[in-house]
C-alpha atoms as a PDB file:
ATOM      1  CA  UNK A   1    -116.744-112.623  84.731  1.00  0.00           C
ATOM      2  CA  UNK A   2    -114.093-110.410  83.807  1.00  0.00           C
ATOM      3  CA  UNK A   3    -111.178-110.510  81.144  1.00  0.00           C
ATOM      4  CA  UNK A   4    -108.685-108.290  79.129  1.00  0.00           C
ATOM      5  CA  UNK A   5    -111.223-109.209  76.048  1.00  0.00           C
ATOM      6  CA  UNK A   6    -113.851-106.842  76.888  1.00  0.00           C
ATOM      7  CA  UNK A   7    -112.165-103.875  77.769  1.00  0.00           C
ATOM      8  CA  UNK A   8    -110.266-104.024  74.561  1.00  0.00           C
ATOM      9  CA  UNK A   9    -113.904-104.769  73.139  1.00  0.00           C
ATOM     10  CA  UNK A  10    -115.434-101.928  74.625  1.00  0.00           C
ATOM     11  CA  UNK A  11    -112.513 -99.648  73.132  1.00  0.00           C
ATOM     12  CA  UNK A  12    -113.144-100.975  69.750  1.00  0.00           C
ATOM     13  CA  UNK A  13    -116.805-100.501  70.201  1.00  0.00           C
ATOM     14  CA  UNK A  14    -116.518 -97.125  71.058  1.00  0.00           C
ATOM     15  CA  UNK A  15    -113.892 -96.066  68.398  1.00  0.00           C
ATOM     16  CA  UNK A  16    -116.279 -97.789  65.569  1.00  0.00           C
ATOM     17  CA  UNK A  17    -119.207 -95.108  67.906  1.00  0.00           C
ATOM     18  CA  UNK A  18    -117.463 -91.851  67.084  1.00  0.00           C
ATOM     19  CA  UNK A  19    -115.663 -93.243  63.748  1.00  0.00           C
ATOM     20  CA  UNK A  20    -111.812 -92.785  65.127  1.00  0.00           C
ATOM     21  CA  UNK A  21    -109.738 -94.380  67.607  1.00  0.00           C
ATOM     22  CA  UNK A  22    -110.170 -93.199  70.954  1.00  0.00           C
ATOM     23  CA  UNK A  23    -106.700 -93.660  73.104  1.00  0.00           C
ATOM     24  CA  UNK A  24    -106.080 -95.252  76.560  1.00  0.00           C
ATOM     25  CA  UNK A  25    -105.677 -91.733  77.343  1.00  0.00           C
ATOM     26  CA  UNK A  26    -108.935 -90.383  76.591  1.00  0.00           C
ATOM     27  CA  UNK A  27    -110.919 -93.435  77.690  1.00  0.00           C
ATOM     28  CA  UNK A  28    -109.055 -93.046  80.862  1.00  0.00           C
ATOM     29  CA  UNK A  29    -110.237 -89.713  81.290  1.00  0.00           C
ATOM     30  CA  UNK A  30    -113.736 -90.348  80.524  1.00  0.00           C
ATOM     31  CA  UNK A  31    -113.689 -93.257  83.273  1.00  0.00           C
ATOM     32  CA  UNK A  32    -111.779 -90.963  85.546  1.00  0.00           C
ATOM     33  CA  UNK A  33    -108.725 -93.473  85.643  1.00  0.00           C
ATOM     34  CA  UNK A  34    -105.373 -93.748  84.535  1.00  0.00           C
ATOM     35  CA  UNK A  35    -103.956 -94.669  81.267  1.00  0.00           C
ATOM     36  CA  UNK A  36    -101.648 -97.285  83.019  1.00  0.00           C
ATOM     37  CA  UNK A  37    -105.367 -98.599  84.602  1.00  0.00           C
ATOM     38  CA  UNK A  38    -106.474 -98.918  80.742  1.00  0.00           C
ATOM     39  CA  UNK A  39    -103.767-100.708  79.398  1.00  0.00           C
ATOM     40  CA  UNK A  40    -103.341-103.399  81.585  1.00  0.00           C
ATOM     41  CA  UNK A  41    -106.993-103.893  81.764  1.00  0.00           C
ATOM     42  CA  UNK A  42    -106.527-104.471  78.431  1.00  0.00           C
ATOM     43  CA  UNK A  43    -103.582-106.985  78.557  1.00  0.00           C
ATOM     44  CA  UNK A  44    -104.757-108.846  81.260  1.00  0.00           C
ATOM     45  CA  UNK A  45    -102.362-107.479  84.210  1.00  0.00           C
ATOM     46  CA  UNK A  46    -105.060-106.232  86.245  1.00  0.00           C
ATOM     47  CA  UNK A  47    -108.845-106.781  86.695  1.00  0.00           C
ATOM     48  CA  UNK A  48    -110.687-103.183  87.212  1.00  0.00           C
ATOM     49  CA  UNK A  49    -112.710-102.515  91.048  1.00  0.00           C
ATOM     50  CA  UNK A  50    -116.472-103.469  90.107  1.00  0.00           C
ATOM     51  CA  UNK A  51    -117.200 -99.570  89.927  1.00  0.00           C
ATOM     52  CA  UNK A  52    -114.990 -99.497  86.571  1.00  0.00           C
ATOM     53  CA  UNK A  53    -116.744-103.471  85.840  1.00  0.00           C
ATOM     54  CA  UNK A  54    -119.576-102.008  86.003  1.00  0.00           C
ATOM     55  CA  UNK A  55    -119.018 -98.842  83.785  1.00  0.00           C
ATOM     56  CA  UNK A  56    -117.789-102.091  81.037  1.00  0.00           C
ATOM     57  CA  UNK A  57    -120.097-104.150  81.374  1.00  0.00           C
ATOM     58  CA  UNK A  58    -123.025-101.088  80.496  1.00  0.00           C
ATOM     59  CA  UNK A  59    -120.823-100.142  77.547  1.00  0.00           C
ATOM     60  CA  UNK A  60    -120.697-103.590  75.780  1.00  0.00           C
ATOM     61  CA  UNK A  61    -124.265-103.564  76.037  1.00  0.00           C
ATOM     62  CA  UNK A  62    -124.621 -99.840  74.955  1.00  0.00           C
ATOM     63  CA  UNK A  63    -121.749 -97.802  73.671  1.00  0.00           C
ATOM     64  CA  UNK A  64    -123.621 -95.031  73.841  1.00  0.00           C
ATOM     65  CA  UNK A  65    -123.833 -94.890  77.163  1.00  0.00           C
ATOM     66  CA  UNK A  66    -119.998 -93.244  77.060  1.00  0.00           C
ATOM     67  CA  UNK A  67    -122.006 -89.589  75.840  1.00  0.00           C
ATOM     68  CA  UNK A  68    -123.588 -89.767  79.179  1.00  0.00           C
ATOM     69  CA  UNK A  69    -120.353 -90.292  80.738  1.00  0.00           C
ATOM     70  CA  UNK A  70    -118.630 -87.734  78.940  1.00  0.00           C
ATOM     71  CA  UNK A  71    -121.446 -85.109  80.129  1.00  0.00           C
ATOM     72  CA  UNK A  72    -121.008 -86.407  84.035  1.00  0.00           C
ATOM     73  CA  UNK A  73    -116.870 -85.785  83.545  1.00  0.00           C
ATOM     74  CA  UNK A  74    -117.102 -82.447  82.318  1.00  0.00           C
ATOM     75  CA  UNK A  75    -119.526 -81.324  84.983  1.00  0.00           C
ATOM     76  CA  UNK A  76    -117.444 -83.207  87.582  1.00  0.00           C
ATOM     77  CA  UNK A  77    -114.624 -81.532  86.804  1.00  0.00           C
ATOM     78  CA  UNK A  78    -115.983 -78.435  86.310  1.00  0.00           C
ATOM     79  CA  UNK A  79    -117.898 -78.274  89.604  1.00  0.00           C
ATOM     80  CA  UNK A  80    -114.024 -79.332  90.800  1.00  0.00           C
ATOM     81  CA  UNK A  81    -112.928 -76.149  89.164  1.00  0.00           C
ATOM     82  CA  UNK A  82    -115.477 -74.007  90.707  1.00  0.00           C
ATOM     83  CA  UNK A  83    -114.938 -75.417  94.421  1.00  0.00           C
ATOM     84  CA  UNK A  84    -111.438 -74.594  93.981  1.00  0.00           C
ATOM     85  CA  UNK A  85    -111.782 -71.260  93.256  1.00  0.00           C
ATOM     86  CA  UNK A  86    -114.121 -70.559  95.766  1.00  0.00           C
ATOM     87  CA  UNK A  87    -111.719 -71.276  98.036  1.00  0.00           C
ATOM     88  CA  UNK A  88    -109.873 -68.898  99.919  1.00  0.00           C
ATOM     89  CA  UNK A  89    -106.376 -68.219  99.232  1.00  0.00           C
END
């Protein structure tokens, strides 16, 4: 079952991972939501789609698991890029 506990959990977990804090703004980004998504996660206004449960509920039991993330992001994005500039203009 969900609460605002673990996602501010999993934030903690993660900033005690790399050794700094890691921002609503860059979690958000990893996740591929928005910062406004993050924060009232983590106050309890909202309860995230089970996609984004999901992507919690891997992290609490591995924080790790946010490398593999990061990697998927960057090539999402990236493959974005490239799609858009294959376009025609």
């Amino acid at each position: 079952m969900w609460n605002a506990k673990i996602a501010r959990q999993v934030r903690r977990e993660l900033e005690n991972l790399f050794d700094r804090t890691v921002s609503q703004v860059e979690l958000a980004g990893w996740l591929g939501c928005s910062r406004t998504a993050i924060q009232s996660w983590e106050t309890g206004r909202s309860t995230p789609e089970a996609g984004s449960q999901f992507l919690y509920w891997k992290l609490r039991q591995d924080p790790g698991f946010i490398v593999e993330i990061q990697q998927w992001s960057k090539q999402y994005a990236d493959s974005k890029h490239d799609v858009s500039e294959a376009a025609p203009s």
